[in-house]
Protein backbone atom coordinates (compact mmCIF):
# COMPACT_ATOMS: atom_id res chain seq x y z
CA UNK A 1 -0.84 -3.33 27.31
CA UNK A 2 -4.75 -2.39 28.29
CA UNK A 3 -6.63 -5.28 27.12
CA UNK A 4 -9.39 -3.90 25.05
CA UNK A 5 -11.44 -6.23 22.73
CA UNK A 6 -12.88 -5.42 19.42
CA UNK A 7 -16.73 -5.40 18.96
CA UNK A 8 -17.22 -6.46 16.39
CA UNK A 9 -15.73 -9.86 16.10
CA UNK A 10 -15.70 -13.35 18.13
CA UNK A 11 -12.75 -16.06 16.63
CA UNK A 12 -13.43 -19.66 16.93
CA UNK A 13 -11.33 -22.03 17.97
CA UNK A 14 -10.75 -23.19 14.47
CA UNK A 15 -9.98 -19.39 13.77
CA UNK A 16 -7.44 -19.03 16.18
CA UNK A 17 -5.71 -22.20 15.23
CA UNK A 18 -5.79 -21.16 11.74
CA UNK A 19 -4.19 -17.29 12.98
CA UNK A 20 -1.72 -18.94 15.24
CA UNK A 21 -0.34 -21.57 12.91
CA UNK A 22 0.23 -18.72 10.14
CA UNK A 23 1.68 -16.45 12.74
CA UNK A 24 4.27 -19.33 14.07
CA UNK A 25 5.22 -20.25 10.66
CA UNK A 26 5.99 -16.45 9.36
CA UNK A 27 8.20 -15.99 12.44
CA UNK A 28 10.37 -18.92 10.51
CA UNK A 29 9.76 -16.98 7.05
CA UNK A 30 8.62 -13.56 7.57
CA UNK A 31 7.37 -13.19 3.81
CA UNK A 32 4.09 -15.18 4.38
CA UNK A 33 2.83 -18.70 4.13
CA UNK A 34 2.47 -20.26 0.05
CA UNK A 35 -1.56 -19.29 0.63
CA UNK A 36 -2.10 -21.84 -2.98
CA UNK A 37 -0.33 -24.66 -1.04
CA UNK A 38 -2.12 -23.88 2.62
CA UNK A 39 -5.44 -24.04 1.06
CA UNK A 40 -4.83 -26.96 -0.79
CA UNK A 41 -3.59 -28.51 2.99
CA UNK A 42 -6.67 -27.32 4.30
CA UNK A 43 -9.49 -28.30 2.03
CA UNK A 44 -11.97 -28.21 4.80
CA UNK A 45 -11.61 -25.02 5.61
CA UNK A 46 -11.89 -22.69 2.61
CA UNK A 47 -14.93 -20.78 3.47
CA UNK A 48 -13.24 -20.27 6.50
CA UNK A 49 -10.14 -18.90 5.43
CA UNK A 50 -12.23 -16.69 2.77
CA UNK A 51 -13.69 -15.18 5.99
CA UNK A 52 -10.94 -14.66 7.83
CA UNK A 53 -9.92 -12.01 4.70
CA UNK A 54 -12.63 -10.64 4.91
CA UNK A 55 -12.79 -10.10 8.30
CA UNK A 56 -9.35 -8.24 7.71
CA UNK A 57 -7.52 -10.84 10.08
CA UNK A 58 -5.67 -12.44 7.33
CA UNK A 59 -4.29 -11.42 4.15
CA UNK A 60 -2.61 -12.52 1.08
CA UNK A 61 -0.22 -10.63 -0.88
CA UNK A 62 1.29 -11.90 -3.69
CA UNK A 63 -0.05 -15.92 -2.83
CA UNK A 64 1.64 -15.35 0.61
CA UNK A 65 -0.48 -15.15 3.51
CA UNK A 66 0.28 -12.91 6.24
CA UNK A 67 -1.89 -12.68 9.60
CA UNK A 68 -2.79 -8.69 10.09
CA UNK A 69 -2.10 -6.56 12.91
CA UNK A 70 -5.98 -6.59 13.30
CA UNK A 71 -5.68 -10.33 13.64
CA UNK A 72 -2.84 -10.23 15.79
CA UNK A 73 -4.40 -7.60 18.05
CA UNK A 74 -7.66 -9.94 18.32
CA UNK A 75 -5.49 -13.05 19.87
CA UNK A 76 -4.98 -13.76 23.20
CA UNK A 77 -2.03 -15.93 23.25
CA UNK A 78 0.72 -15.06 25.68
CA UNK A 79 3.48 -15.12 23.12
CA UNK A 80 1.28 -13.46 20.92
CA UNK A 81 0.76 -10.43 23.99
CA UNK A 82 4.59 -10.86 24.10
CA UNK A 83 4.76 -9.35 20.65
CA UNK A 84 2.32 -6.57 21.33
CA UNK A 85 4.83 -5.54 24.38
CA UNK A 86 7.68 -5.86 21.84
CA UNK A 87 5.79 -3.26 19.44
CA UNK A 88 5.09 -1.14 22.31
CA UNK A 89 9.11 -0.41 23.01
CA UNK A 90 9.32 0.21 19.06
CA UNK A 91 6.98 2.43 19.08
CA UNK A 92 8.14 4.43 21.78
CA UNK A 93 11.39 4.91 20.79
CA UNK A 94 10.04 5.94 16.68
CA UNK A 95 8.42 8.28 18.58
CA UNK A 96 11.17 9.82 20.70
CA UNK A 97 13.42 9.69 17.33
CA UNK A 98 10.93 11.84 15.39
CA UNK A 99 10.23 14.15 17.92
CA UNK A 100 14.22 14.75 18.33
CA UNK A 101 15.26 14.05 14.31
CA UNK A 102 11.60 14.80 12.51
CA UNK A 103 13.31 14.44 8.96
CA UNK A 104 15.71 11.91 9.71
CA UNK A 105 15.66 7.76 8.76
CA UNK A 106 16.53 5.15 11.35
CA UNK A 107 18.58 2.25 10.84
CA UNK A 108 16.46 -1.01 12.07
CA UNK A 109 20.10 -1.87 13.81
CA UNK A 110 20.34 1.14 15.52
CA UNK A 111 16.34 0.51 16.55
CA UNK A 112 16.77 -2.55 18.22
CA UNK A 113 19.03 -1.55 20.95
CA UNK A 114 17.34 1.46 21.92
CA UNK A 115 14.05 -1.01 22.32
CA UNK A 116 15.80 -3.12 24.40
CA UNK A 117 15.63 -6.07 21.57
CA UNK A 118 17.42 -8.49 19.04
CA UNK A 119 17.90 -7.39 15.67
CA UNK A 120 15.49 -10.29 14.35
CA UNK A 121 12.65 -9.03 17.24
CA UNK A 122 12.90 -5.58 15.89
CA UNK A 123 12.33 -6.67 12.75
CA UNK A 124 9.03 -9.09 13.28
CA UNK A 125 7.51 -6.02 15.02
CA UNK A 126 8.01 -3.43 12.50
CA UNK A 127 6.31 -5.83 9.91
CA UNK A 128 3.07 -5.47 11.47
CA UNK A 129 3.42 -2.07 12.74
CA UNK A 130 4.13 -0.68 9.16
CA UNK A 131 0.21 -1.42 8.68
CA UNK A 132 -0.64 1.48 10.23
CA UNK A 133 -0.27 5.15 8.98
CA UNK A 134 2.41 6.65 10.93
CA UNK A 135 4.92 6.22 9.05
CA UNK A 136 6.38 7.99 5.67
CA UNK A 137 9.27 5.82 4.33
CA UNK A 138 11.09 1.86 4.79
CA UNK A 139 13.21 -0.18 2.77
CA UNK A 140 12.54 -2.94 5.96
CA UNK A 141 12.97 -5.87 2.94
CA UNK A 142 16.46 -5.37 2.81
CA UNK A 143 18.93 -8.11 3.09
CA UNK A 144 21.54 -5.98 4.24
CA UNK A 145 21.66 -4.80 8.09
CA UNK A 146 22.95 -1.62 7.40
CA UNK A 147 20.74 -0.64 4.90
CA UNK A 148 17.42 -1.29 6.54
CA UNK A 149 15.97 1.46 7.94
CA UNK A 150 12.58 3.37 8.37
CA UNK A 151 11.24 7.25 9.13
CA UNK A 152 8.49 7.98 11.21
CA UNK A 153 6.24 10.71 9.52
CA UNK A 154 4.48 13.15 11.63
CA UNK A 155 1.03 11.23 11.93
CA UNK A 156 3.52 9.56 14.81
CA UNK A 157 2.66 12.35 17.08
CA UNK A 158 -1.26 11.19 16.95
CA UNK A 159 -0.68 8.56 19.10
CA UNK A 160 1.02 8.16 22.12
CA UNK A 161 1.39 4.81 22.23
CA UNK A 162 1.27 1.58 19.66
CA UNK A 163 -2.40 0.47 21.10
CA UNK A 164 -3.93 3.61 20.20
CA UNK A 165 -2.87 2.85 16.29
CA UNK A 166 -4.53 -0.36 16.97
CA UNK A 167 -7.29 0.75 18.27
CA UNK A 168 -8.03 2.73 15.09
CA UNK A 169 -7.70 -0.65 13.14
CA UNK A 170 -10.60 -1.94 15.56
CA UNK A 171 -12.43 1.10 14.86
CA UNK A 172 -12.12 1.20 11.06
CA UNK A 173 -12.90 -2.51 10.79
CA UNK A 174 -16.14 -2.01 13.44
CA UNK A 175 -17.70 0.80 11.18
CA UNK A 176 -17.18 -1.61 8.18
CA UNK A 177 -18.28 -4.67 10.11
CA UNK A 178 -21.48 -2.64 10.27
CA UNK A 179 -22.03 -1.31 7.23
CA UNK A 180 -21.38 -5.33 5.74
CA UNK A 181 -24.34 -5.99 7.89
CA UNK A 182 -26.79 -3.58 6.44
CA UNK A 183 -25.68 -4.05 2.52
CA UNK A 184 -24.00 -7.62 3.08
CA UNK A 185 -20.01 -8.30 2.51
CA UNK A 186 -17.63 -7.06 0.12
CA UNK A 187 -16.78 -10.26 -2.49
CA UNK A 188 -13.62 -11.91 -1.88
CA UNK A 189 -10.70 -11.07 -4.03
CA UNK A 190 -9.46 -14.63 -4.33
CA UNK A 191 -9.40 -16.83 -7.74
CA UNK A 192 -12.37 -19.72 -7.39
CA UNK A 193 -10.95 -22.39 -5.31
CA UNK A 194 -12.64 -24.96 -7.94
CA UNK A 195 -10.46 -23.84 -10.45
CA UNK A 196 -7.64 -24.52 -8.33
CA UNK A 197 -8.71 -27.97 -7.64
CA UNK A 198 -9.65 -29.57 -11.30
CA UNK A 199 -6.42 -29.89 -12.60
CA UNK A 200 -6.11 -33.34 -13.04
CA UNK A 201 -10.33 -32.97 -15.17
CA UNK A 202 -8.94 -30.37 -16.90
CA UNK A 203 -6.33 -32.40 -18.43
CA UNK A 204 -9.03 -34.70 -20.24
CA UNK A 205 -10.34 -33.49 -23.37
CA UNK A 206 -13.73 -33.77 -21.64
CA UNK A 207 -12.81 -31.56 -19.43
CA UNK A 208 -11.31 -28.86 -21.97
CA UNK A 209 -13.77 -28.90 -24.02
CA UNK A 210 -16.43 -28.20 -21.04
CA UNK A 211 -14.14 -25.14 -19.70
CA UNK A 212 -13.52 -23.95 -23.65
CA UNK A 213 -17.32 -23.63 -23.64
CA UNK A 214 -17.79 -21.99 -20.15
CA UNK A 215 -15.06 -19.33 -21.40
CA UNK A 216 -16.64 -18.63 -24.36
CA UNK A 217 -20.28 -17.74 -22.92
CA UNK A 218 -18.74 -16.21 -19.85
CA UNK A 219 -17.24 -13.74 -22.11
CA UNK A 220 -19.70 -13.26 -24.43
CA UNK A 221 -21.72 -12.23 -21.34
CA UNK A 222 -18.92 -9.86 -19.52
CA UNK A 223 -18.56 -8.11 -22.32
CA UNK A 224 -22.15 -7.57 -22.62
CA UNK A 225 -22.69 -6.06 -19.29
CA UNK A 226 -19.27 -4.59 -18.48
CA UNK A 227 -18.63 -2.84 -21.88
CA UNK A 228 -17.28 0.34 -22.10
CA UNK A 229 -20.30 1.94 -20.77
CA UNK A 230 -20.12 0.15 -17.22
CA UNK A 231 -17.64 3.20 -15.97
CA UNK A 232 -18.34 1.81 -12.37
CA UNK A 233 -16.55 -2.06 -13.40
CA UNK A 234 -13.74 -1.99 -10.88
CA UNK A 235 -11.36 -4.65 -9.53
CA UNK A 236 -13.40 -7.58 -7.78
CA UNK A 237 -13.39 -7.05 -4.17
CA UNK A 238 -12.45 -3.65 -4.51
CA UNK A 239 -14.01 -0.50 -3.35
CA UNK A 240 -12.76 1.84 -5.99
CA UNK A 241 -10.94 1.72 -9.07
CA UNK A 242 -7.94 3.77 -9.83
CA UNK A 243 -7.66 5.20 -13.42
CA UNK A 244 -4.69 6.70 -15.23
CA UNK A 245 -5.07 10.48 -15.91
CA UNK A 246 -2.90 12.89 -18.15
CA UNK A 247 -0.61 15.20 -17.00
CA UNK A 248 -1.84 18.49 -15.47
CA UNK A 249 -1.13 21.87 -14.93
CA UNK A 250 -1.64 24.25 -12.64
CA UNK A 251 -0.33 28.06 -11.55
CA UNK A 252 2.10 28.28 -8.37
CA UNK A 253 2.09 32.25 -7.03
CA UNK A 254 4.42 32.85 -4.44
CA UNK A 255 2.83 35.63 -2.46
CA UNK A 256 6.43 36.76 -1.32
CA UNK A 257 7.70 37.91 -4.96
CA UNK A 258 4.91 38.03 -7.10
CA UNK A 259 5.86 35.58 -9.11
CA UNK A 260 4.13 32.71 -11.04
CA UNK A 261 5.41 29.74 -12.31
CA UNK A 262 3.98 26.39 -14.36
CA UNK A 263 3.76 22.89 -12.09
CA UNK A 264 3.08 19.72 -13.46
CA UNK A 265 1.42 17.35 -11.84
CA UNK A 266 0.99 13.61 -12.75
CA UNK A 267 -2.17 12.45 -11.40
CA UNK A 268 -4.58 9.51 -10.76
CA UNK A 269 -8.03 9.20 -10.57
CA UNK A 270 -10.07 7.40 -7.80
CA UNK A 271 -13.58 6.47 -8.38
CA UNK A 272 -15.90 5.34 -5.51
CA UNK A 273 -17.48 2.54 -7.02
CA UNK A 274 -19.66 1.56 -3.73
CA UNK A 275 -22.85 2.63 -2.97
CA UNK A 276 -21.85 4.49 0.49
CA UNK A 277 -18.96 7.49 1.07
CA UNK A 278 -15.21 6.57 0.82
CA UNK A 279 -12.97 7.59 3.71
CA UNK A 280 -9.26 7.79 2.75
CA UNK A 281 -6.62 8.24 5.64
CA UNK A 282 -3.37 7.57 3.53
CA UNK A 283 -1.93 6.06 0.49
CA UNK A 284 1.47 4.55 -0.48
CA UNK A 285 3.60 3.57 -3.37
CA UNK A 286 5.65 0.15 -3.20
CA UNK A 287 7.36 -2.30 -5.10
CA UNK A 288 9.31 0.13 -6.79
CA UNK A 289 11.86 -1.07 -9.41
CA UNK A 290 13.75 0.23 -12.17
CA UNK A 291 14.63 -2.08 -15.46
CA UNK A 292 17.96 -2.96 -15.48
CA UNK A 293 20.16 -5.08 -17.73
CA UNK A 294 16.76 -6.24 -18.93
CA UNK A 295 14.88 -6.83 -16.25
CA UNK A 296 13.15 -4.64 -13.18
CA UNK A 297 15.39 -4.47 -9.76
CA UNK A 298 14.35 -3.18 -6.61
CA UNK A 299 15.69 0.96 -6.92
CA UNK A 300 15.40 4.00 -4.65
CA UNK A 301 16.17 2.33 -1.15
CA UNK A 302 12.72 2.28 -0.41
CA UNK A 303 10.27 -0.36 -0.39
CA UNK A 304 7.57 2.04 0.56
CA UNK A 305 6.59 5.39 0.65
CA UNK A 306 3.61 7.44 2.41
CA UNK A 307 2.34 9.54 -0.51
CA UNK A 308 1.39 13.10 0.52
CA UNK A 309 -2.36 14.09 0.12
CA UNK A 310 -3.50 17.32 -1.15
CA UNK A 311 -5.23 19.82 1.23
CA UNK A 312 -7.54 20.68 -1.39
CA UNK A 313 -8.35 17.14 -2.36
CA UNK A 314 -11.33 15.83 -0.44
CA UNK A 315 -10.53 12.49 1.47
CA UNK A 316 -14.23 11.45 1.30
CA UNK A 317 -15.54 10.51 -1.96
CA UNK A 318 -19.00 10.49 -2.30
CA UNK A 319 -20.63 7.31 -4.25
CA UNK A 320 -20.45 7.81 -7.72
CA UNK A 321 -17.95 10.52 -7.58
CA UNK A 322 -14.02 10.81 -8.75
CA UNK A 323 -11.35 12.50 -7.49
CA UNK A 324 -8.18 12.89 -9.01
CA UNK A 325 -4.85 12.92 -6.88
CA UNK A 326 -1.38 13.89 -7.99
CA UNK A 327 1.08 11.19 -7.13
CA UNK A 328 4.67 12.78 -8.73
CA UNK A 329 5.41 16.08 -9.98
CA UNK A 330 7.24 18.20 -11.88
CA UNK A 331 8.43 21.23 -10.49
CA UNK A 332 10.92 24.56 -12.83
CA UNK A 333 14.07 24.86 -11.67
CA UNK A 334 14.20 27.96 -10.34
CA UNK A 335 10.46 27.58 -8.07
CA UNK A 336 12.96 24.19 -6.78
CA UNK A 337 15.78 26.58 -5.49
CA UNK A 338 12.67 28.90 -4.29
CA UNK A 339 11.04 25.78 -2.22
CA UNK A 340 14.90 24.66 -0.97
CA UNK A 341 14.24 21.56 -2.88
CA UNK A 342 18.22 21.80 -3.87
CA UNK A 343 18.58 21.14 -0.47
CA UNK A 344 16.37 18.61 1.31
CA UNK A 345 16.75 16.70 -2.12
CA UNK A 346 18.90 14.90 -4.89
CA UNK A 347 18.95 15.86 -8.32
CA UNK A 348 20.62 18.67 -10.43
CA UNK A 349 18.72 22.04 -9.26
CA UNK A 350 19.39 23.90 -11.95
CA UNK A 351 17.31 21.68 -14.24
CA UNK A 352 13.54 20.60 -13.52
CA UNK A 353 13.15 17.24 -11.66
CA UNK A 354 10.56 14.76 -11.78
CA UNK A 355 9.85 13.51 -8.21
CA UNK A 356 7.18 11.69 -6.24
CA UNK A 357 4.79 13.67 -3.90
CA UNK A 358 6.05 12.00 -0.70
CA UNK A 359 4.91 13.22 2.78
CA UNK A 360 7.25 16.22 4.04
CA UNK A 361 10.21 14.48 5.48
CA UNK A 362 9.81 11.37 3.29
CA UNK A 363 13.07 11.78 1.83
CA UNK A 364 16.66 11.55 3.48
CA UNK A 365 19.75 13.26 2.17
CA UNK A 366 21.41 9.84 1.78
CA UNK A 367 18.85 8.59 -0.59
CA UNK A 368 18.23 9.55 -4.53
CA UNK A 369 14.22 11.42 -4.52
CA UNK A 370 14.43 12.34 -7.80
CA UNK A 371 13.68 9.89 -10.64
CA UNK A 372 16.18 9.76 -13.41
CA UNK A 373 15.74 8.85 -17.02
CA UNK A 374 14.77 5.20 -17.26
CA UNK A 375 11.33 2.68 -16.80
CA UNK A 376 9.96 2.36 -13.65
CA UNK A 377 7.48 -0.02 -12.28
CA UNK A 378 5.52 0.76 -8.90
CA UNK A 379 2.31 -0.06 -6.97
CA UNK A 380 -0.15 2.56 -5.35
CA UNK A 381 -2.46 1.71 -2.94
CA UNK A 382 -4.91 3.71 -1.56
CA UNK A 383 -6.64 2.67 2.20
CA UNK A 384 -9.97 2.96 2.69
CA UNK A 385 -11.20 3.17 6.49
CA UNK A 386 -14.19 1.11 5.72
CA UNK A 387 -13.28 -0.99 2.96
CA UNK A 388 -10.61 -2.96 1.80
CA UNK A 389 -7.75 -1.39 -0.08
CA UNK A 390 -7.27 -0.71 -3.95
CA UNK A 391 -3.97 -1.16 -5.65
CA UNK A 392 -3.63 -0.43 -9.83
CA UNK A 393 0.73 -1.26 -10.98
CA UNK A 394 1.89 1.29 -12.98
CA UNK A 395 5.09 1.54 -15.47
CA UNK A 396 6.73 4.51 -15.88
CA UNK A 397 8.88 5.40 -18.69
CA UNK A 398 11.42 8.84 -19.52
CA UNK A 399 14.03 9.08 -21.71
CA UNK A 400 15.07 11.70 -20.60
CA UNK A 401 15.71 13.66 -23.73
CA UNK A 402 13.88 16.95 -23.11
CA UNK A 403 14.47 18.78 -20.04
CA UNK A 404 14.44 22.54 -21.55
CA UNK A 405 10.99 23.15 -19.48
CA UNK A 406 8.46 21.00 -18.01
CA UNK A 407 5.53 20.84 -20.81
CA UNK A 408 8.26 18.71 -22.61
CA UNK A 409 9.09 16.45 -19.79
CA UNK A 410 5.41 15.52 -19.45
CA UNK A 411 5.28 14.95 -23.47
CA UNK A 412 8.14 12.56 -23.24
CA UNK A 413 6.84 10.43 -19.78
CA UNK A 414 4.87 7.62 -21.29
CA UNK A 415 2.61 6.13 -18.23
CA UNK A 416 0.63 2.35 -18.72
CA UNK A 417 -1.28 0.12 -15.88
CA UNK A 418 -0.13 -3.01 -15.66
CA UNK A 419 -2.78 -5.53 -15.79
CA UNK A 420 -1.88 -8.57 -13.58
């Protein structure tokens, strides 16, 4: 692998301790290091790790922290370059597979010995090359071998091999590194470390009767300045926020017949809450889980999907603006038989379908892409070249009842964001 450097960073040597400790230990568990319980190890370095997230080398998903491919690319370790070689052979066969099978999956065990690698190998590369955007669909957190499995999407063919994806990470995070410098950096997402740190304070009525009084202004005051007027309060640390929408409709004409039929599209809207313009090369939907017996379970075979992204949606937002973006859809039956949707997808044809707007090939025969009857919960999370991502949980619930035409299917689909 060509070793190119980024610009726009230089690590430390308490840096790359901090990268190459979190790497070792998520070879051993691959879900991420407790983040809570490594910054409570690691006192001494808080600001530290704060920059490292910002910096995009680290990141923490749900309290887990996970090193980046951006921070993986920026060490210079020899087992560390090891990996990169590793990713390479993935990446060349992905490539070769979509070229050959463009709408088929892969099974991860069917991966490895085309690459030339173990099963477990396989596996640690693919969970840092999912971070970049040629891909369309994985279910890579299965437990089972011969269910895991991932499809290339046809942003593959952009790059020829795995260090050109990285070097658009270096790029992305170079323009932002930049822009930080002229209007300063974004906030950090995490919880005040001093709250995490006062427990034992806390506990004394002292203490609670300080923090009841703290509340009580702070609140008096957030309510004051982020009322219902404030329509640009987002998410700290985020660069947009991501607002529910209702159901819309628009006209399909197919130019071959004539005809004109009714869509429905379920949509969200994404408002650039920054003071500069909003670059958007993909978004995805994950965690998806259907409720079950009373409580939500993993559904679909899928842990993530590439969500498709209209052509006549803009993909830069300017500051201050909204865009709204369909992220399912609703489709009559007969305009499905007319797009071959009875084919490429599950579902009965003869009856409309609710479905996500996946990239074209997202979807493989074996798997179920329409979304029966039921409550659904999902996250969608939309990547920002400049800026660090924004993610709003959604629950979706049918029942299913009406399914005579699609005005009331959309009546009957009852949408909420979750508030974590």
């Amino acid at each position: 692998m060509n070793s190119l450097k980024p610009k726009s960073i230089i690590l430390d040597q308490s840096s790359i301790q901090i990268l190459e400790d979190i790497l070792r230990s998520t070879t051993v568990t691959p879900e991420g290091v407790d983040a809570v319980c490594y910054r409570a190890q690691h006192e001494d370095q808080l600001d530290l790790l704060d920059k490292l997230e910002r910096d995009a080398c680290l990141r923490e998903d749900h309290e887990k922290y996970l090193v980046t491919l951006y921070g993986l690319s920026v060490l210079a370790a020899p087992w560390v370059k090891d990996l990169l070689e590793r990713c390479e052979k993935v990446f060349s066969v992905l490539r070769t597979h979509y070229k050959t099978k463009p709408r088929e999956h892969i099974r991860v065990a069917d991966l490895a010995p085309l690459a030339g690698l173990t099963l477990l190998e396989t596996k640690e590369c693919l969970s840092y090359m999912i971070q970049g955007s040629w891909w369309s669909s994985h279910n890579l957190q299965s437990q089972n071998p011969d269910e895991a499995r991932l499809q290339p999407s046809e942003s593959i063919l952009k790059y020829k091999t795995f260090q050109e994806v990285i070097m658009e990470f270096w790029r992305w995070r170079d323009a932002r590194s930049s822009r930080e410098k002229v209007r300063g950096p974004a906030p950090t997402t995490r919880k005040s470390s001093l709250l995490k740190h006062i427990g034992g304070w806390f506990l004394t009525t002292t203490g609670k009767i300080v923090i009841g009084v703290i509340i009580v202004v702070l609140g008096a005051w957030a309510i004051a300045v982020w009322g219902p007027q404030s329509r640009g309060l987002q998410t700290k640390g985020q660069a947009a926020r991501i607002q529910l929408e209702k159901a819309k409709f628009e006209v399909y004409q197919d130019d071959s017949t004539g005809k004109s039929w009714r869509v429905c599209h379920l949509p969200v809207q994404i408002y650039n809450a920054t003071a500069s313009t909003l670059s958007i090369p993909y978004w995805k939907l994950t965690d998806l889980r259907r409720l079950e017996n009373g409580s939500f379970s993993p559904w679909g075979e899928v842990d993530t999907l590439m969500l498709a992204w209209p052509r006549t949606v803009p993909r830069k937002i300017s500051p201050g603006d909204t865009v709204s973006v369909p992220f399912a859809r609703i489709l009559p039956a007969e305009l499905q038989k007319l797009l071959g949707e009875d084919r490429l997808y599950s579902g009965n044809p003869d009856m409309p379908q609710l479905r996500f707007n996946v990239v074209d090939g997202g979807w493989s025969r074996r798997m179920t892409s329409h979304i029966p009857p039921g409550t659904y919960r999902f996250t969608l999370t939309v990547f920002f070249e400049q800026e660090l991502p924004a993610k709003v949980d959604i629950e979706l619930e049918w029942a299913g009842e009406q399914r005579e035409n699609i005005e009331l299917m959309a009546q009957e689909i009852k949408l909420r964001k979750l508030v974590n």
